[in-house]
PDB file of N, CA and C in Angstrom:
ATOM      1  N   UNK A   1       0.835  -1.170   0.000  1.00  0.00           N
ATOM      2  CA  UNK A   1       0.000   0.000   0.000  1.00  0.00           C
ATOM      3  C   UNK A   1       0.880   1.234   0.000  1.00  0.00           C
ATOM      4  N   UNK A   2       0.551   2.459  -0.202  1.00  0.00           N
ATOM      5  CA  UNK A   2       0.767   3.952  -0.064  1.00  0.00           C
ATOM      6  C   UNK A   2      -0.014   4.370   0.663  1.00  0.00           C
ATOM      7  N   UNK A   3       0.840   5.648   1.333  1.00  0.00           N
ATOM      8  CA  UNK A   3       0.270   6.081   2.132  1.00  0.00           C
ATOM      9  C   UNK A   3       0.907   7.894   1.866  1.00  0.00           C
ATOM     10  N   UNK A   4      -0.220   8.848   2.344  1.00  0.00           N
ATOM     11  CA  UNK A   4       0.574  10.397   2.229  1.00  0.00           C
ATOM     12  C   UNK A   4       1.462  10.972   2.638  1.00  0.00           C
ATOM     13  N   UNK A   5       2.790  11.028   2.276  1.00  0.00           N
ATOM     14  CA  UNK A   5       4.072  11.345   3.007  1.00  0.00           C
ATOM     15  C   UNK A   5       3.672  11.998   4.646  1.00  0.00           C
ATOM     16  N   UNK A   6       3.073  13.003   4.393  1.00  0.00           N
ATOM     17  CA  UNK A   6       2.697  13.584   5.146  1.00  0.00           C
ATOM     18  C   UNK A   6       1.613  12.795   6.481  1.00  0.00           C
ATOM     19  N   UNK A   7       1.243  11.466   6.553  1.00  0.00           N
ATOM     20  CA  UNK A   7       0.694  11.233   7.678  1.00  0.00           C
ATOM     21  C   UNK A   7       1.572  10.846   8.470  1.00  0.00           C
ATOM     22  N   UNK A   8       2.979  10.147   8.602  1.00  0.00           N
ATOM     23  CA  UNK A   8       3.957   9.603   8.978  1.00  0.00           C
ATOM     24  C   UNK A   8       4.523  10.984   9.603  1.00  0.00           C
ATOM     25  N   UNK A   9       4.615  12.241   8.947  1.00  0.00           N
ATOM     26  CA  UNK A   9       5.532  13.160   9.249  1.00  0.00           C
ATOM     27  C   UNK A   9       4.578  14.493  10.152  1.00  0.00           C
ATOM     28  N   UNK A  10       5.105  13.842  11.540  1.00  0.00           N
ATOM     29  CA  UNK A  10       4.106  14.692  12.589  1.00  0.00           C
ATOM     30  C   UNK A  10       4.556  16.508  12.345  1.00  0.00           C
ATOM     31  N   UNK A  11       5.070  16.970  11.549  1.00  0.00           N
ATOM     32  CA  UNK A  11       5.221  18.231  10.964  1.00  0.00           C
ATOM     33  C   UNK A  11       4.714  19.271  10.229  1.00  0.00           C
ATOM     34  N   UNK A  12       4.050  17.352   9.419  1.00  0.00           N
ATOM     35  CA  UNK A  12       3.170  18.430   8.257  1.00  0.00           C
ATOM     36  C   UNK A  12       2.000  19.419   8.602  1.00  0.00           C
ATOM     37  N   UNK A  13       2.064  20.008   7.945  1.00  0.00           N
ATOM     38  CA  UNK A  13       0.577  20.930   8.263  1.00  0.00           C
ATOM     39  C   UNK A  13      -0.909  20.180   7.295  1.00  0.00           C
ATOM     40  N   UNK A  14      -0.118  19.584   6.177  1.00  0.00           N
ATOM     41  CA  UNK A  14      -1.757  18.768   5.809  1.00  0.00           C
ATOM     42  C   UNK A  14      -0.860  17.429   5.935  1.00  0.00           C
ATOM     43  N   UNK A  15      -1.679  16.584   6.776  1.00  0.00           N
ATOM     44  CA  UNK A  15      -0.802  15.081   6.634  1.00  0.00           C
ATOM     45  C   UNK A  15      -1.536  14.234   6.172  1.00  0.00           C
ATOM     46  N   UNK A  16      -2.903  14.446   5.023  1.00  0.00           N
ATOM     47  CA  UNK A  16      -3.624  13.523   4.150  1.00  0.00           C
ATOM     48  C   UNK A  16      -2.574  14.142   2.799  1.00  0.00           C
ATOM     49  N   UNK A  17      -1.965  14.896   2.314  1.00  0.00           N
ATOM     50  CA  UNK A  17      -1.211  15.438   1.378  1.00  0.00           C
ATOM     51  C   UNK A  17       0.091  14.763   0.925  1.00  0.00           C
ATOM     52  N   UNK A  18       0.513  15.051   0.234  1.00  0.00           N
ATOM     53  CA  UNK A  18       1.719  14.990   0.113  1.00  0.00           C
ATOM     54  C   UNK A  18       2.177  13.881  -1.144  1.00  0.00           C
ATOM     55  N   UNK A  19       3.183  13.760  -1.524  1.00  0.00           N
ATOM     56  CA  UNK A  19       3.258  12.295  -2.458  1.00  0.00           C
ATOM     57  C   UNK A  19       3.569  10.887  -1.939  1.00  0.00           C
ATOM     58  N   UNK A  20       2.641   9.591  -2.925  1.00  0.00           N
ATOM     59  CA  UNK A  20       2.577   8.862  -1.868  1.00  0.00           C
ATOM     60  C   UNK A  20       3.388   7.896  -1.443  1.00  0.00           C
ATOM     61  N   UNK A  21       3.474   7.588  -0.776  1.00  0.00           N
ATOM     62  CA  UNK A  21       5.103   6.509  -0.707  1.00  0.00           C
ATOM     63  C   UNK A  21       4.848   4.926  -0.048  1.00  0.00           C
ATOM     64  N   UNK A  22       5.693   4.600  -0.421  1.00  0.00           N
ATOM     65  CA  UNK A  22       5.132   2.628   0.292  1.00  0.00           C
ATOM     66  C   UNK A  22       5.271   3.006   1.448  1.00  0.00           C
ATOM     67  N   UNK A  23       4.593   1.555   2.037  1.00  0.00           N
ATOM     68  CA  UNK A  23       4.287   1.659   3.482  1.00  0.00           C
ATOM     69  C   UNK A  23       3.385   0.287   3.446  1.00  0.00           C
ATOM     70  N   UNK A  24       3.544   0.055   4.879  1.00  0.00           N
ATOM     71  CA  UNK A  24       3.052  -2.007   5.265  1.00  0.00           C
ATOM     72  C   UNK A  24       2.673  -1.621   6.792  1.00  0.00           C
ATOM     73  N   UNK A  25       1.562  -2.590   6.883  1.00  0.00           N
ATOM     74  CA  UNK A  25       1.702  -2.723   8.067  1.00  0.00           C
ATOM     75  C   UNK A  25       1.683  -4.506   8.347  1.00  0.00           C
ATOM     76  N   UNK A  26       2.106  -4.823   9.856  1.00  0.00           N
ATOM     77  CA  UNK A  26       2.492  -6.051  10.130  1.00  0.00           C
ATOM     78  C   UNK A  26       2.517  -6.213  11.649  1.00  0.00           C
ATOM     79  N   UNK A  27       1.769  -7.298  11.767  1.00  0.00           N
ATOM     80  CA  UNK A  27       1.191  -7.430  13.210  1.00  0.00           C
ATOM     81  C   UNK A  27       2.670  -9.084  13.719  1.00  0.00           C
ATOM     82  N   UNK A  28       3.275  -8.917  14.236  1.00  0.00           N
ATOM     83  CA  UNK A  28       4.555  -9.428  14.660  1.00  0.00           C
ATOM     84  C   UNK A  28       3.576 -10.072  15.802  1.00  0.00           C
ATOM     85  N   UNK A  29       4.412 -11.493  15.934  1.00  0.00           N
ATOM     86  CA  UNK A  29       3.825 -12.358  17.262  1.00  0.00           C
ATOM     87  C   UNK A  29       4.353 -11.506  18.398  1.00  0.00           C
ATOM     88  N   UNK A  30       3.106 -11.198  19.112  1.00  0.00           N
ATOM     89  CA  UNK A  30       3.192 -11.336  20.381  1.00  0.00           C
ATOM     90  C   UNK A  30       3.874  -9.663  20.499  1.00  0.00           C
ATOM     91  N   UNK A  31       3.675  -8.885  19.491  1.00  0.00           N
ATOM     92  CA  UNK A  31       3.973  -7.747  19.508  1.00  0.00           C
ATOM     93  C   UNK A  31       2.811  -6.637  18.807  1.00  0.00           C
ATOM     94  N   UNK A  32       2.593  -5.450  19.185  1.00  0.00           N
ATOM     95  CA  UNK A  32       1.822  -4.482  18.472  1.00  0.00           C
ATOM     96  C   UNK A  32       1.321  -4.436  16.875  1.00  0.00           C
ATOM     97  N   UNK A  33       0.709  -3.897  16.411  1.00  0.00           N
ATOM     98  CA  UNK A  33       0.510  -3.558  15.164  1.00  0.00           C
ATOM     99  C   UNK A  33       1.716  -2.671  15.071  1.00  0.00           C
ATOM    100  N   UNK A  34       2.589  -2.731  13.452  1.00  0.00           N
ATOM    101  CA  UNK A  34       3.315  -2.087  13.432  1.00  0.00           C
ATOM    102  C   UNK A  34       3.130  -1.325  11.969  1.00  0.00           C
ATOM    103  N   UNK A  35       3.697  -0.366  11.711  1.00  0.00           N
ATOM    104  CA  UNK A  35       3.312   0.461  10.734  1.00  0.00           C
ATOM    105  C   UNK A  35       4.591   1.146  10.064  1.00  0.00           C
ATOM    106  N   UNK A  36       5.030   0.666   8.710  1.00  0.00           N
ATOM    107  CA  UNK A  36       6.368   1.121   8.229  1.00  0.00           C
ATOM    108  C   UNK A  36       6.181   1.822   7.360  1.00  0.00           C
ATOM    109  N   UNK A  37       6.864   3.094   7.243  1.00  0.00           N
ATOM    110  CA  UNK A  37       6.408   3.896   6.287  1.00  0.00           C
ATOM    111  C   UNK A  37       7.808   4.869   6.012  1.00  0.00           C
ATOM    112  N   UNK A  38       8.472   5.242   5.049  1.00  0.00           N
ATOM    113  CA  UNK A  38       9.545   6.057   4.672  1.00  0.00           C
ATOM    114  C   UNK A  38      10.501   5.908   6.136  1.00  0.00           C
ATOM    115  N   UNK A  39      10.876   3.899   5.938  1.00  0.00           N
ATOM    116  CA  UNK A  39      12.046   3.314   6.070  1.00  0.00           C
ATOM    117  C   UNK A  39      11.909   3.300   7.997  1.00  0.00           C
ATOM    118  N   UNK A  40      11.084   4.311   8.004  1.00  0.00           N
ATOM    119  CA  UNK A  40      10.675   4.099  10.180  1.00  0.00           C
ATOM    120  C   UNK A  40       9.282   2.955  10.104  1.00  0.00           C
ATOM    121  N   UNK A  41       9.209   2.237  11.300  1.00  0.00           N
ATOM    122  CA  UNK A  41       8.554   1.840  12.094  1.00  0.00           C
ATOM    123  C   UNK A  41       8.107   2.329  13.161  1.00  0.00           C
ATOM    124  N   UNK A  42       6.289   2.540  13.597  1.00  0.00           N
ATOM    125  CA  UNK A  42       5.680   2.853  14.357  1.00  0.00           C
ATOM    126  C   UNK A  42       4.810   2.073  14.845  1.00  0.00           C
ATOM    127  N   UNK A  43       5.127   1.427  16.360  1.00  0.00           N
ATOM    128  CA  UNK A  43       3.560   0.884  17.093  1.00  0.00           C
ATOM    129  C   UNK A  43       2.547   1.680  16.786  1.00  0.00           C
ATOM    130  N   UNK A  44       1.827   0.837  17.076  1.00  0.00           N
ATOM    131  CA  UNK A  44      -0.069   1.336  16.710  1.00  0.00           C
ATOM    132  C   UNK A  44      -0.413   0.697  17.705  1.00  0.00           C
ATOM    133  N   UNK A  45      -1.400   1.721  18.766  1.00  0.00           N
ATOM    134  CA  UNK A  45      -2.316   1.504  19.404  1.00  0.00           C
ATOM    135  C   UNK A  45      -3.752   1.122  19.350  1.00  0.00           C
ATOM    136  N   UNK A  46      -4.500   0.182  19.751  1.00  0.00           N
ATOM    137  CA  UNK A  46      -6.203   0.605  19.531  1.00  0.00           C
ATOM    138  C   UNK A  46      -6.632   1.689  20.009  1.00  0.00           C
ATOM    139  N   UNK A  47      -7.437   1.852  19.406  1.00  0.00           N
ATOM    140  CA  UNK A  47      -8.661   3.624  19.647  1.00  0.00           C
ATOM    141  C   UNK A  47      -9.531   2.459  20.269  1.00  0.00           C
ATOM    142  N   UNK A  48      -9.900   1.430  19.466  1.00  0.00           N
ATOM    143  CA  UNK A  48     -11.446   0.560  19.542  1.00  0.00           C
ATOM    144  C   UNK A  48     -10.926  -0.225  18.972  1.00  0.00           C
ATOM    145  N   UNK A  49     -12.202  -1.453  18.353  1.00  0.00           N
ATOM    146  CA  UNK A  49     -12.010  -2.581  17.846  1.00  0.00           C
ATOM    147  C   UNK A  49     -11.341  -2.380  16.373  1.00  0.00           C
ATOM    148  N   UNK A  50     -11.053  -1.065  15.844  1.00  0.00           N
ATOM    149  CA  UNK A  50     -11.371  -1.153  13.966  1.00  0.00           C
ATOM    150  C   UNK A  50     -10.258   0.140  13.880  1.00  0.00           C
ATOM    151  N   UNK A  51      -9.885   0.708  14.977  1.00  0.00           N
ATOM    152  CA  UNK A  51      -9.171   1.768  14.335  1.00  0.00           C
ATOM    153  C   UNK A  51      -7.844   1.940  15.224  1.00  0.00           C
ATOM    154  N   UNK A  52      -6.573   2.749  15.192  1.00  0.00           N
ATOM    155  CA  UNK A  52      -5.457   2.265  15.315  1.00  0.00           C
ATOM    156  C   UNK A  52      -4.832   4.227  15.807  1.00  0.00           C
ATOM    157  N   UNK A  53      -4.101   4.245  16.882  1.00  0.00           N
ATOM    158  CA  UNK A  53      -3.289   5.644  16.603  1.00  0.00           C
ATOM    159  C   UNK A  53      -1.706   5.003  17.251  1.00  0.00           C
ATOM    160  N   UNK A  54      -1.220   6.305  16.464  1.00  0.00           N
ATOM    161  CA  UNK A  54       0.132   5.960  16.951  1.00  0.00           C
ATOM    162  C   UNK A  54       0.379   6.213  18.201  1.00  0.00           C
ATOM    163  N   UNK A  55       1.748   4.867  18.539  1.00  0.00           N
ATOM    164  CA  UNK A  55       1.466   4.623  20.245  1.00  0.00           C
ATOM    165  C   UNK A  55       1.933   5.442  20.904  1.00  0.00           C
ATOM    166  N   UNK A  56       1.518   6.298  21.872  1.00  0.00           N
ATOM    167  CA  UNK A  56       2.114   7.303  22.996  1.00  0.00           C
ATOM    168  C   UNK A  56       1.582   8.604  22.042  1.00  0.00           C
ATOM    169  N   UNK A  57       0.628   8.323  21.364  1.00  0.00           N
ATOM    170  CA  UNK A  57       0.406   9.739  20.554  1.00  0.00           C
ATOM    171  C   UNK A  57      -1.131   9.714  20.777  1.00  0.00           C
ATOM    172  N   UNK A  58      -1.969  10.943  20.445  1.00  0.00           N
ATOM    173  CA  UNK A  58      -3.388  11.189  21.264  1.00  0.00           C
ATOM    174  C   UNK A  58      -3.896  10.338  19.424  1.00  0.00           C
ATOM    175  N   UNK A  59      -5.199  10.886  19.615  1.00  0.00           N
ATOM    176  CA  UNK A  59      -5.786   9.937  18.549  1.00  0.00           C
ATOM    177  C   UNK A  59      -5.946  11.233  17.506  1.00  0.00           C
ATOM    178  N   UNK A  60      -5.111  11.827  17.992  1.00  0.00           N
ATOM    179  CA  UNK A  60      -4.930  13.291  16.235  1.00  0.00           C
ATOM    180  C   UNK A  60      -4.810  12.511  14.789  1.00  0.00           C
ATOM    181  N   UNK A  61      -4.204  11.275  14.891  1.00  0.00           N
ATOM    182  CA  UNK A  61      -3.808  10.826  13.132  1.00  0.00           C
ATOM    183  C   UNK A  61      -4.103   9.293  14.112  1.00  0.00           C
ATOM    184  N   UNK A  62      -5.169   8.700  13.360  1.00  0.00           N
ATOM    185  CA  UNK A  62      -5.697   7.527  13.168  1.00  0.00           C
ATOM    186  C   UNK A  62      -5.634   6.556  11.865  1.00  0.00           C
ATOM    187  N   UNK A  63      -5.402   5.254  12.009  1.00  0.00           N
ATOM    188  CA  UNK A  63      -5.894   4.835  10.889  1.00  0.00           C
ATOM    189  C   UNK A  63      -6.828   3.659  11.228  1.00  0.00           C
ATOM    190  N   UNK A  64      -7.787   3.504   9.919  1.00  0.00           N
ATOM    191  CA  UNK A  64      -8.519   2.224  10.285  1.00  0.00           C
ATOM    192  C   UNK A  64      -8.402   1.060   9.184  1.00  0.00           C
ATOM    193  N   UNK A  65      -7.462  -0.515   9.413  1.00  0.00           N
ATOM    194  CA  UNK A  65      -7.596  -1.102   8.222  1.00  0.00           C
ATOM    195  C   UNK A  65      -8.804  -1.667   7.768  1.00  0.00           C
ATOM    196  N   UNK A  66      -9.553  -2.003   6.699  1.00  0.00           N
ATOM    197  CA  UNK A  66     -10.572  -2.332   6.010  1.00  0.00           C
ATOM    198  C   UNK A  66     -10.318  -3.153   4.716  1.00  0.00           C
ATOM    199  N   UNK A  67     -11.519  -3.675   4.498  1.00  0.00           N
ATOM    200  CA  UNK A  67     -10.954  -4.486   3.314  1.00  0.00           C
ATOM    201  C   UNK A  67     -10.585  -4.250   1.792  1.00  0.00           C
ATOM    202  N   UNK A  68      -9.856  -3.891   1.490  1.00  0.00           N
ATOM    203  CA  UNK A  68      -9.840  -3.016   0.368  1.00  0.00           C
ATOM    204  C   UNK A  68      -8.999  -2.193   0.711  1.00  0.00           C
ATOM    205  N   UNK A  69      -7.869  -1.627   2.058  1.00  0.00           N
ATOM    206  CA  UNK A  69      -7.564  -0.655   2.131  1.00  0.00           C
ATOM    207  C   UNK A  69      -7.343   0.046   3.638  1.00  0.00           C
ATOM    208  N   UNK A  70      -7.516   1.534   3.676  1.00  0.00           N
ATOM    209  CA  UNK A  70      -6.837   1.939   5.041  1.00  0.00           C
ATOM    210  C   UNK A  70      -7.921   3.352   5.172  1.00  0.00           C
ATOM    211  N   UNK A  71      -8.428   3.696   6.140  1.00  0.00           N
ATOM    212  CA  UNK A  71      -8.969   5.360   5.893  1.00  0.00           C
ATOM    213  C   UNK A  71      -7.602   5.637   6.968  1.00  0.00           C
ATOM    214  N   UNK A  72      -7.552   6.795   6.762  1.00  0.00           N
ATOM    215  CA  UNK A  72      -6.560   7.674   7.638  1.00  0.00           C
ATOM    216  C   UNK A  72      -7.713   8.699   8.007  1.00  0.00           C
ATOM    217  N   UNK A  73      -7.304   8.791   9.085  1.00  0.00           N
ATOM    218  CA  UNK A  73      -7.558  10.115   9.730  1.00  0.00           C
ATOM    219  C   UNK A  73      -7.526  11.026  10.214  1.00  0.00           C
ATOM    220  N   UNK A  74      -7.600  12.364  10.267  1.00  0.00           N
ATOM    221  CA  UNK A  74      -6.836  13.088  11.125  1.00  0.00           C
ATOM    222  C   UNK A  74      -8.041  14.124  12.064  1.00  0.00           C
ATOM    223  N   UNK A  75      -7.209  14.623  13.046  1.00  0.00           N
ATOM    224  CA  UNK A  75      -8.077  15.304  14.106  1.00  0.00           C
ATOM    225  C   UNK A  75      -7.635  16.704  14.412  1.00  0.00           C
ATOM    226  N   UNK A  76      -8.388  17.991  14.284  1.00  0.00           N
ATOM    227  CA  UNK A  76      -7.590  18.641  14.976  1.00  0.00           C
ATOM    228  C   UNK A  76      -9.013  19.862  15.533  1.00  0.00           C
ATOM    229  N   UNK A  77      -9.088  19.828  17.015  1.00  0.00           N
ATOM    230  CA  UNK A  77     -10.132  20.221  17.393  1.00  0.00           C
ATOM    231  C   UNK A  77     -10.804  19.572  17.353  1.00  0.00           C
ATOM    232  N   UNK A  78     -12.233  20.097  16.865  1.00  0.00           N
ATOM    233  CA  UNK A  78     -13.581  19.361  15.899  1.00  0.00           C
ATOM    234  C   UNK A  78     -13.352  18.510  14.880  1.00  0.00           C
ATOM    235  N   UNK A  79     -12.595  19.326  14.652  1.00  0.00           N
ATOM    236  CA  UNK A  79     -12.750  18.849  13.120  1.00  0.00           C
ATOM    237  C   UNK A  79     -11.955  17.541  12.252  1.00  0.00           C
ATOM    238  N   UNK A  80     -12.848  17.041  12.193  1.00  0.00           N
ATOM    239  CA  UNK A  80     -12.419  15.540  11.501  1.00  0.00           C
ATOM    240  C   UNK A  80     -12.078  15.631   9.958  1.00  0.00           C
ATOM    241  N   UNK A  81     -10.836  14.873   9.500  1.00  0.00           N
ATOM    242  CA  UNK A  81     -11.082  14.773   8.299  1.00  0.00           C
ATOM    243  C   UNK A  81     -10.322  13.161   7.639  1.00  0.00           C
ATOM    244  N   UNK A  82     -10.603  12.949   6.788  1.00  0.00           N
ATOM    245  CA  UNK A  82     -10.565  11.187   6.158  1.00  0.00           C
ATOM    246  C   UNK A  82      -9.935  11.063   4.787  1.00  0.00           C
ATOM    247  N   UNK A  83      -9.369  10.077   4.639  1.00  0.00           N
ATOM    248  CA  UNK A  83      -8.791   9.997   3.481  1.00  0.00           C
ATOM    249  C   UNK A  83      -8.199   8.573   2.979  1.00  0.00           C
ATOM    250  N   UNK A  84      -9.628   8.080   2.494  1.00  0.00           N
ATOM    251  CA  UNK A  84      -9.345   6.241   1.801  1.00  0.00           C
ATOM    252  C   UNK A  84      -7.900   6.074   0.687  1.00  0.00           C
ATOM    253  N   UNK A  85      -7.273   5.280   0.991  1.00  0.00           N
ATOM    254  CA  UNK A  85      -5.820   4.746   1.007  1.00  0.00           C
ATOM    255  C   UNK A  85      -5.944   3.187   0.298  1.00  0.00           C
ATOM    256  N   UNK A  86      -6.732   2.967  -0.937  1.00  0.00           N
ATOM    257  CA  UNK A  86      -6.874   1.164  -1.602  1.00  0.00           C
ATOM    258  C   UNK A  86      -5.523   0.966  -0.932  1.00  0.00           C
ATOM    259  N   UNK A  87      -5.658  -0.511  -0.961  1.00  0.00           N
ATOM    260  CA  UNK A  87      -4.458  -1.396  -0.562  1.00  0.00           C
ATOM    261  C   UNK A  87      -3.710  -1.727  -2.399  1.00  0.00           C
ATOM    262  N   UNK A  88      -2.729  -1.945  -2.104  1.00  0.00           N
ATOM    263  CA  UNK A  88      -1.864  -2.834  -3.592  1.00  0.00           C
ATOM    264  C   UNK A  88      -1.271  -3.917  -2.563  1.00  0.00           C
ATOM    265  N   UNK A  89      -1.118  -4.675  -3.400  1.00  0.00           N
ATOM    266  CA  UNK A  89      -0.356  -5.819  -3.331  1.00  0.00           C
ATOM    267  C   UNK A  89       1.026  -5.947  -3.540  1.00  0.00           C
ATOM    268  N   UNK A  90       1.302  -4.808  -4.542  1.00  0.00           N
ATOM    269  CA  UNK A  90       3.120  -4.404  -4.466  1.00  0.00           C
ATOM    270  C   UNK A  90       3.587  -3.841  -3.944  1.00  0.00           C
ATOM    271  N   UNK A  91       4.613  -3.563  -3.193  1.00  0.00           N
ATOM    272  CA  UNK A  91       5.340  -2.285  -2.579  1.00  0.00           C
ATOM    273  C   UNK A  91       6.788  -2.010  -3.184  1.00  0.00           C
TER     274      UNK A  91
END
């Protein structure tokens, strides 16, 4: 899969943006959801049953996997915003 440079990079000012770059995620025995994206690895926490934030981080940038794919999310205030991510099979 791809994902928006910018969700990985707690800097950006839009982090659904950016160009998109590989990225996997991979649930390791007996270890966290993990999330690789421009060559780092990040634990993932549960929010709930379906959606995921990064670990030691508030639930500002979420993702949720699905079949077909990933929504991302981001939070800031109120205001919610989303951004469906298809899965590929190549990286």
């Amino acid at each position: 899969m791809t994902l928006p440079s910018g969700f990985a990079d707690f800097d950006a000012a839009a982090p659904l943006d950016g160009p998109l770059i590989p990225a996997r995620i991979d649930r390791p025995a007996s270890r966290p959801l993990t999330l690789t994206v421009g060559g780092r690895g990040f634990a993932l926490a549960p929010v709930d049953d379906t959606e995921f934030r990064f670990s030691g981080w508030s639930e500002q940038r979420t993702l949720q996997p699905e079949r077909g794919g990933l929504t991302l999310r981001v939070r800031r205030g109120r205001a919610v915003a989303d951004r469906h991510v298809p899965a590929r099979s190549a990286l």
